[in-house]
N, C-alpha and C. Protein backbone atom coordinates (compact mmCIF):
# COMPACT_ATOMS: atom_id res chain seq x y z
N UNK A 1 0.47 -58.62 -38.46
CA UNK A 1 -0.72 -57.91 -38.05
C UNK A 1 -0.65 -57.56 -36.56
N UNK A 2 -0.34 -58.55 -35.83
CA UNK A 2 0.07 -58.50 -34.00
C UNK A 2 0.91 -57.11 -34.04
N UNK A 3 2.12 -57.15 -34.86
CA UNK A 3 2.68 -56.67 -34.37
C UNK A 3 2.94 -54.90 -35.26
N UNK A 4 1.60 -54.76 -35.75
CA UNK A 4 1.09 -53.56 -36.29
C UNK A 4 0.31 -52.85 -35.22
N UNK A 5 -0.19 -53.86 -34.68
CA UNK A 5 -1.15 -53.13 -33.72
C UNK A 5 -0.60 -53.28 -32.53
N UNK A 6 0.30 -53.67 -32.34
CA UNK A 6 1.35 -53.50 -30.81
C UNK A 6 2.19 -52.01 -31.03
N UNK A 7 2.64 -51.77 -32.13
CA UNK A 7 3.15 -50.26 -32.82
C UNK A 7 2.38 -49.71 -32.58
N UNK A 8 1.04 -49.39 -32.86
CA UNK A 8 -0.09 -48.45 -32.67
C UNK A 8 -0.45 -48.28 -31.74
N UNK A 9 -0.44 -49.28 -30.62
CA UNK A 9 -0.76 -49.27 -28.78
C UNK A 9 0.27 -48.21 -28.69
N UNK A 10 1.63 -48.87 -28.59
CA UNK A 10 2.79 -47.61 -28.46
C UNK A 10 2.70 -46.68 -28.39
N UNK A 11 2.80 -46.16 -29.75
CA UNK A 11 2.40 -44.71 -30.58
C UNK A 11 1.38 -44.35 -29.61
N UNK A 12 0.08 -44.88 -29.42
CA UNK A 12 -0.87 -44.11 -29.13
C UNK A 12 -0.21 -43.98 -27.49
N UNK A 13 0.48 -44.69 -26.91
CA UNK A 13 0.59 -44.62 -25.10
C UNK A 13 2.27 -43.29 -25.44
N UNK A 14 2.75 -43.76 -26.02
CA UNK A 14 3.74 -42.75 -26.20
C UNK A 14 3.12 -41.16 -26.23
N UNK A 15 1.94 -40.77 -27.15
CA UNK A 15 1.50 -39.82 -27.42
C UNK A 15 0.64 -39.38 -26.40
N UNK A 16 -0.09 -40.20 -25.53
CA UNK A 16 -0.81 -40.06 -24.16
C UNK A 16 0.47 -39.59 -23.08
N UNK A 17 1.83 -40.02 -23.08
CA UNK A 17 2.78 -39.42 -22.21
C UNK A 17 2.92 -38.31 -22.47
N UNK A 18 3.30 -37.98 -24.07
CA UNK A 18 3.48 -36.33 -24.51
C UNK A 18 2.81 -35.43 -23.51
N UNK A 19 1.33 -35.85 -24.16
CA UNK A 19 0.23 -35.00 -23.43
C UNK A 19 0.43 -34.53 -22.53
N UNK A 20 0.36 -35.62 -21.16
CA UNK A 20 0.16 -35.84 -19.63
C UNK A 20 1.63 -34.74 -19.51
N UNK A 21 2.97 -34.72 -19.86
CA UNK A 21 3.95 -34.10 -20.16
C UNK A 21 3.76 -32.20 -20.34
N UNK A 22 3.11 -32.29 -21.16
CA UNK A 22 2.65 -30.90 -22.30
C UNK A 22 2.09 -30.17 -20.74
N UNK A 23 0.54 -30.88 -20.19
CA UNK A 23 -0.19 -30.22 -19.31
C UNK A 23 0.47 -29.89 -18.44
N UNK A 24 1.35 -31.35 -17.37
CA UNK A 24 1.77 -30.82 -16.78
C UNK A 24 2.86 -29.45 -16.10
N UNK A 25 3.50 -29.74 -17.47
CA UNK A 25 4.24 -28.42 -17.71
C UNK A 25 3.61 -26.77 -17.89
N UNK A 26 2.54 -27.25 -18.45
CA UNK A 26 1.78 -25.41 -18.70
C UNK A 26 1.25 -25.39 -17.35
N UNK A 27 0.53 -26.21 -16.48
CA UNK A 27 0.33 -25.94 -15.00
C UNK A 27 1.64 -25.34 -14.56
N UNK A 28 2.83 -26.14 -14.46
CA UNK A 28 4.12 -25.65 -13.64
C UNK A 28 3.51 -24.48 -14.09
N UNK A 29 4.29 -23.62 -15.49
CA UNK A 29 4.40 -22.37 -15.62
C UNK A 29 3.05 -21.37 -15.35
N UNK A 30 1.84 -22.07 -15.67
CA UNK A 30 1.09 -21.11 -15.29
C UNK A 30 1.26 -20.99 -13.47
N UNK A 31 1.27 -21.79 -12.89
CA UNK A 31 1.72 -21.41 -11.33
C UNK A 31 2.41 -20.58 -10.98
N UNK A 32 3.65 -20.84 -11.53
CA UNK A 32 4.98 -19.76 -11.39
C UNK A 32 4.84 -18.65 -11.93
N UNK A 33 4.05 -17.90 -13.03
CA UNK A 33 3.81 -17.00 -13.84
C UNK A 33 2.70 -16.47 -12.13
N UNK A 34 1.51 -17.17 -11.49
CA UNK A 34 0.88 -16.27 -11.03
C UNK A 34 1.32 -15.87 -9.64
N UNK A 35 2.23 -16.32 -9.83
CA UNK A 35 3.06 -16.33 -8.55
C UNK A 35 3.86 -15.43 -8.63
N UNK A 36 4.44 -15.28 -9.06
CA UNK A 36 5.72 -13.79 -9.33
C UNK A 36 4.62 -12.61 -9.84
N UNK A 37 3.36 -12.68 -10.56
CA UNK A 37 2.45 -11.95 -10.44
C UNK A 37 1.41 -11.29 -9.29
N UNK A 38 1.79 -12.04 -8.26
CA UNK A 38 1.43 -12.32 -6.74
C UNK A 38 2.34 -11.45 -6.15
N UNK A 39 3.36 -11.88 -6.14
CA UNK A 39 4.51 -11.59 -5.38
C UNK A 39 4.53 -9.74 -6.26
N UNK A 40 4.95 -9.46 -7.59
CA UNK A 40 4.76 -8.19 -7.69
C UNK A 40 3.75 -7.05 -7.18
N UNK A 41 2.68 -7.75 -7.00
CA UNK A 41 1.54 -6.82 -6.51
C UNK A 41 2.03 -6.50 -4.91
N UNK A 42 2.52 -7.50 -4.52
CA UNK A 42 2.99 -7.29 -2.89
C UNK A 42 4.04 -6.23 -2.84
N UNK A 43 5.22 -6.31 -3.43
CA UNK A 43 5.91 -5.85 -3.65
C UNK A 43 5.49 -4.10 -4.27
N UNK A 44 4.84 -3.87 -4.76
CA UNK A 44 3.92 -2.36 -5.04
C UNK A 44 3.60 -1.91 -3.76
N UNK A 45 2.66 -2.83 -3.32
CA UNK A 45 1.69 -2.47 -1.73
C UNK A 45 3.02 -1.83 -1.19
N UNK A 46 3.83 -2.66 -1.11
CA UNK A 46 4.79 -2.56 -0.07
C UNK A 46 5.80 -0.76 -0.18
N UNK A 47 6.01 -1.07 -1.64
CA UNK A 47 6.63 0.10 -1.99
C UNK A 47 5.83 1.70 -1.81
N UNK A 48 4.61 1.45 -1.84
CA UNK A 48 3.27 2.66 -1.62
C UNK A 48 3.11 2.81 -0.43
N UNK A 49 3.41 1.56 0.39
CA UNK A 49 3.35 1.91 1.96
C UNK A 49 4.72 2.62 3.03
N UNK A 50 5.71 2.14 2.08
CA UNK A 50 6.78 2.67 2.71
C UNK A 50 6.75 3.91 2.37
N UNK A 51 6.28 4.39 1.22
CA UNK A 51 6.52 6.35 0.27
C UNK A 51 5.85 6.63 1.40
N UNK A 52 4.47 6.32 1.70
CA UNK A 52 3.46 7.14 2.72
C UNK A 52 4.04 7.40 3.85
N UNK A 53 5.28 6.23 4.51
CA UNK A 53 5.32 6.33 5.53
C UNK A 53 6.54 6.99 5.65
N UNK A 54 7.10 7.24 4.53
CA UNK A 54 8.32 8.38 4.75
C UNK A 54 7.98 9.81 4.49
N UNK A 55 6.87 9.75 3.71
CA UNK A 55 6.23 11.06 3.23
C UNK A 55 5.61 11.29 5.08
N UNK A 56 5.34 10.79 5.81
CA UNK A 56 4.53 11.52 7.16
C UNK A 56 5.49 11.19 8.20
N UNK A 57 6.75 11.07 7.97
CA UNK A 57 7.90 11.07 8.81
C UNK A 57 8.50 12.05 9.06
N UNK A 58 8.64 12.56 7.38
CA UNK A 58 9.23 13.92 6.83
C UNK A 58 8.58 15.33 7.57
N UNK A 59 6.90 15.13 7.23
CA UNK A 59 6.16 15.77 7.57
C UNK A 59 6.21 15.84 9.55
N UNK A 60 6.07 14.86 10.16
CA UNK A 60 6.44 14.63 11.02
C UNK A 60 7.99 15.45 11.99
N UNK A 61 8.74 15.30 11.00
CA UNK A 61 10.38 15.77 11.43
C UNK A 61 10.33 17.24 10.90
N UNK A 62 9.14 17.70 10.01
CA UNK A 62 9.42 18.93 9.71
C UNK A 62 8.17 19.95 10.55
N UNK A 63 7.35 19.30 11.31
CA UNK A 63 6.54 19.73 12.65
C UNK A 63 7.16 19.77 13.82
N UNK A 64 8.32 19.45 13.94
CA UNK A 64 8.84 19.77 15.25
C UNK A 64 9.24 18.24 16.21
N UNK A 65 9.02 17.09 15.33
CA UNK A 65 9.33 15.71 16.03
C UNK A 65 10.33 15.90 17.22
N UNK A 66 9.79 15.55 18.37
CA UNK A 66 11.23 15.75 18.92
C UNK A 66 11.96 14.61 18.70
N UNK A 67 11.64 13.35 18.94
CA UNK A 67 12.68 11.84 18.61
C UNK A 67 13.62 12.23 17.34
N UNK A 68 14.42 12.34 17.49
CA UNK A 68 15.40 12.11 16.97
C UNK A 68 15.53 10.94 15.96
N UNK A 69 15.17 9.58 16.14
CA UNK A 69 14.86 8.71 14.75
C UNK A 69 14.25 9.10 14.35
N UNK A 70 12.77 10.02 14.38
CA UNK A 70 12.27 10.82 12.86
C UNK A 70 12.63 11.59 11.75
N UNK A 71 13.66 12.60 12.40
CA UNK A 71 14.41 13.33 11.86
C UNK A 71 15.43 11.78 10.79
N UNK A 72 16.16 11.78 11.37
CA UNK A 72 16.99 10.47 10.94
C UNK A 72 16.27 9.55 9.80
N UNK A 73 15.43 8.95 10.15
CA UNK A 73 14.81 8.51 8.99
C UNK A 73 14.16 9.23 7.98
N UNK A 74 13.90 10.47 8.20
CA UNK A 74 13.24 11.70 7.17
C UNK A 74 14.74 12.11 6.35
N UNK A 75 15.46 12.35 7.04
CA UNK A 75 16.80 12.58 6.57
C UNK A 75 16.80 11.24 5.25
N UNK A 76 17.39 10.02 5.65
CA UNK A 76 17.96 9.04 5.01
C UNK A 76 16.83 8.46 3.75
N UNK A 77 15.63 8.69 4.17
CA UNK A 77 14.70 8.69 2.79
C UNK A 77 13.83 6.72 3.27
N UNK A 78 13.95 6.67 5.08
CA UNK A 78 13.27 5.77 5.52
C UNK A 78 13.47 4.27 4.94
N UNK A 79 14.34 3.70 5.26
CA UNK A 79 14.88 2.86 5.11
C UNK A 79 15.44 2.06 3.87
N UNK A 80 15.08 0.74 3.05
CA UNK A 80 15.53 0.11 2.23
C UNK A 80 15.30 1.00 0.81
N UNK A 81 14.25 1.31 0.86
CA UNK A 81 14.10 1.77 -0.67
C UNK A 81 14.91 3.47 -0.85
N UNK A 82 16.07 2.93 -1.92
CA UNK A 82 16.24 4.34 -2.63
C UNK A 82 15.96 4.99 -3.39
N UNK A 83 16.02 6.51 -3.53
CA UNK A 83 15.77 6.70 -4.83
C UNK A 83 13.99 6.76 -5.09
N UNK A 84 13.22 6.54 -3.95
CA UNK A 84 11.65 6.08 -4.49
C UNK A 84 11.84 5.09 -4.87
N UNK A 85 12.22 4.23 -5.20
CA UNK A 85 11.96 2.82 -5.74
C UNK A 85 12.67 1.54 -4.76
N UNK A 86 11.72 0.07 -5.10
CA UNK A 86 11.96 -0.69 -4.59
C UNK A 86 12.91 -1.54 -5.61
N UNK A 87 13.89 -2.18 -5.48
CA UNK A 87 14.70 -3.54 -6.47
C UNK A 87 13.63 -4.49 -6.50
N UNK A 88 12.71 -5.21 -5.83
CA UNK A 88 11.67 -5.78 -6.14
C UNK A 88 10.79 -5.55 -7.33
N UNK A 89 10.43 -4.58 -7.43
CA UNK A 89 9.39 -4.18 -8.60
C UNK A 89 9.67 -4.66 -9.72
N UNK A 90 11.44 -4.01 -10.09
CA UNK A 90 11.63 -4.34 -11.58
C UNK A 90 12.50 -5.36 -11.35
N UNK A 91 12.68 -6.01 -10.75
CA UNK A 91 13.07 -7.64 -10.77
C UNK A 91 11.93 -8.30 -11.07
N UNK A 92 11.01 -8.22 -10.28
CA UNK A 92 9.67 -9.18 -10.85
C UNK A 92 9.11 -8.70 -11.86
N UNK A 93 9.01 -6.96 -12.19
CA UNK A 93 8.58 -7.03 -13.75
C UNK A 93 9.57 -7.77 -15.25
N UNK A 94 10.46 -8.26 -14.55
CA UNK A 94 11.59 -8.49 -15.14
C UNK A 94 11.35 -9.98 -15.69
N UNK A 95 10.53 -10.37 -14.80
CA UNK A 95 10.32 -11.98 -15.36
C UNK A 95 9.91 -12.71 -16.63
N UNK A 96 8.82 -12.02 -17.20
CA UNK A 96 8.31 -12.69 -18.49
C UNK A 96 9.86 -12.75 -19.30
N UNK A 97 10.29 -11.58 -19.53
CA UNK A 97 11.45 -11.46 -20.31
C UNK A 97 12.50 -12.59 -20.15
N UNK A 98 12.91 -12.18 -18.93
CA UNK A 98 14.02 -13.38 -18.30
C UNK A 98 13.35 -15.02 -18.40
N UNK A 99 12.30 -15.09 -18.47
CA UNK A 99 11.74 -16.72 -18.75
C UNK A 99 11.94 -17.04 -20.23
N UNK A 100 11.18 -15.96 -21.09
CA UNK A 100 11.39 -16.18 -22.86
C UNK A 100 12.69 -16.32 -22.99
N UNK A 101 13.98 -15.52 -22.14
CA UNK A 101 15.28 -15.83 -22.88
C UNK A 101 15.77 -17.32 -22.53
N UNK A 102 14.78 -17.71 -21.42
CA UNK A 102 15.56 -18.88 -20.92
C UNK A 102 16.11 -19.00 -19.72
N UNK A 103 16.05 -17.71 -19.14
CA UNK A 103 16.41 -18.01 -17.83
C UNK A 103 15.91 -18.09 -16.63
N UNK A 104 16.64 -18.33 -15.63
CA UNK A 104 15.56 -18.87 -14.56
C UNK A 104 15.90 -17.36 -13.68
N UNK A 105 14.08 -17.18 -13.61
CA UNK A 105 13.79 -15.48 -12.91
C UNK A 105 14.23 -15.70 -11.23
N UNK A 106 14.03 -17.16 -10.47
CA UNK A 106 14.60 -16.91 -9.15
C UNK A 106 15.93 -16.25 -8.83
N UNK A 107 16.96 -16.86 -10.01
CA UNK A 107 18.22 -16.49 -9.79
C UNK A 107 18.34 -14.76 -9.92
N UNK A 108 17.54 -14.18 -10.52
CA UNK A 108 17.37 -12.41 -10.81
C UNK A 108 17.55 -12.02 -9.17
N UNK A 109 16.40 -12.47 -8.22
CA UNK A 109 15.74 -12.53 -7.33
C UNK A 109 16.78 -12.54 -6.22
N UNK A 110 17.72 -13.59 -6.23
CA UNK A 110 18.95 -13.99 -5.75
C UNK A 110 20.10 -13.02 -5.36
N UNK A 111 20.30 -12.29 -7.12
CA UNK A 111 22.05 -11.84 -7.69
C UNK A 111 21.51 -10.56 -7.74
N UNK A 112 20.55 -9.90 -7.96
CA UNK A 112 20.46 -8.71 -8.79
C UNK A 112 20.25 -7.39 -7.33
């Protein structure tokens, strides 16, 4: 009988670890999920602020700028981003995917 209900303490403290286990883990991911959801929105701002600011560079170099880095940067399409686009964007939209397969989205972040 003792030692029915020493099994059942167990069981039940074993199943209280699961738990404590389970939560803490959906916190991790919900953190990291609003976080790279964080970080994408920045990453937009950022990309909308640089278009504007090459779009009135252009405009700028095509009024008669005299500096010479206006021209230059109107030319080259104003620094990191090519193409209109940032590598940020679709790296971080990239995440849900890259988490369901299993992998870890920092390393995207890293290599890509």
């Amino acid at each position: 009988m003792e030692a029915a209900q020493a099994d059942q303490e167990s069981a039940q403290a074993s199943l209280n670890d699961v738990r404590v286990s389970l939560v803490a883990e959906v916190a991790k991911d919900y953190v990291e999920v609003r976080s790279f959801q964080i970080r994408l929105d920045i990453a937009r701002t950022n990309l909308a602020r640089q278009s504007e600011t090459s779009e009135l560079t252009l405009l700028r170099a095509k009024a008669g700028a005299r500096c010479t880095c206006c021209r230059e940067k109107a030319r080259r399409g104003n620094g990191p981003r090519r193409g209109g686009r940032s590598r940020a964007v679709p790296v971080l939209q990239a995440f849900p995917a890259r988490r369901a397969a299993g992998l870890n989205p920092i390393d995207a972040l890293r290599y890509e």
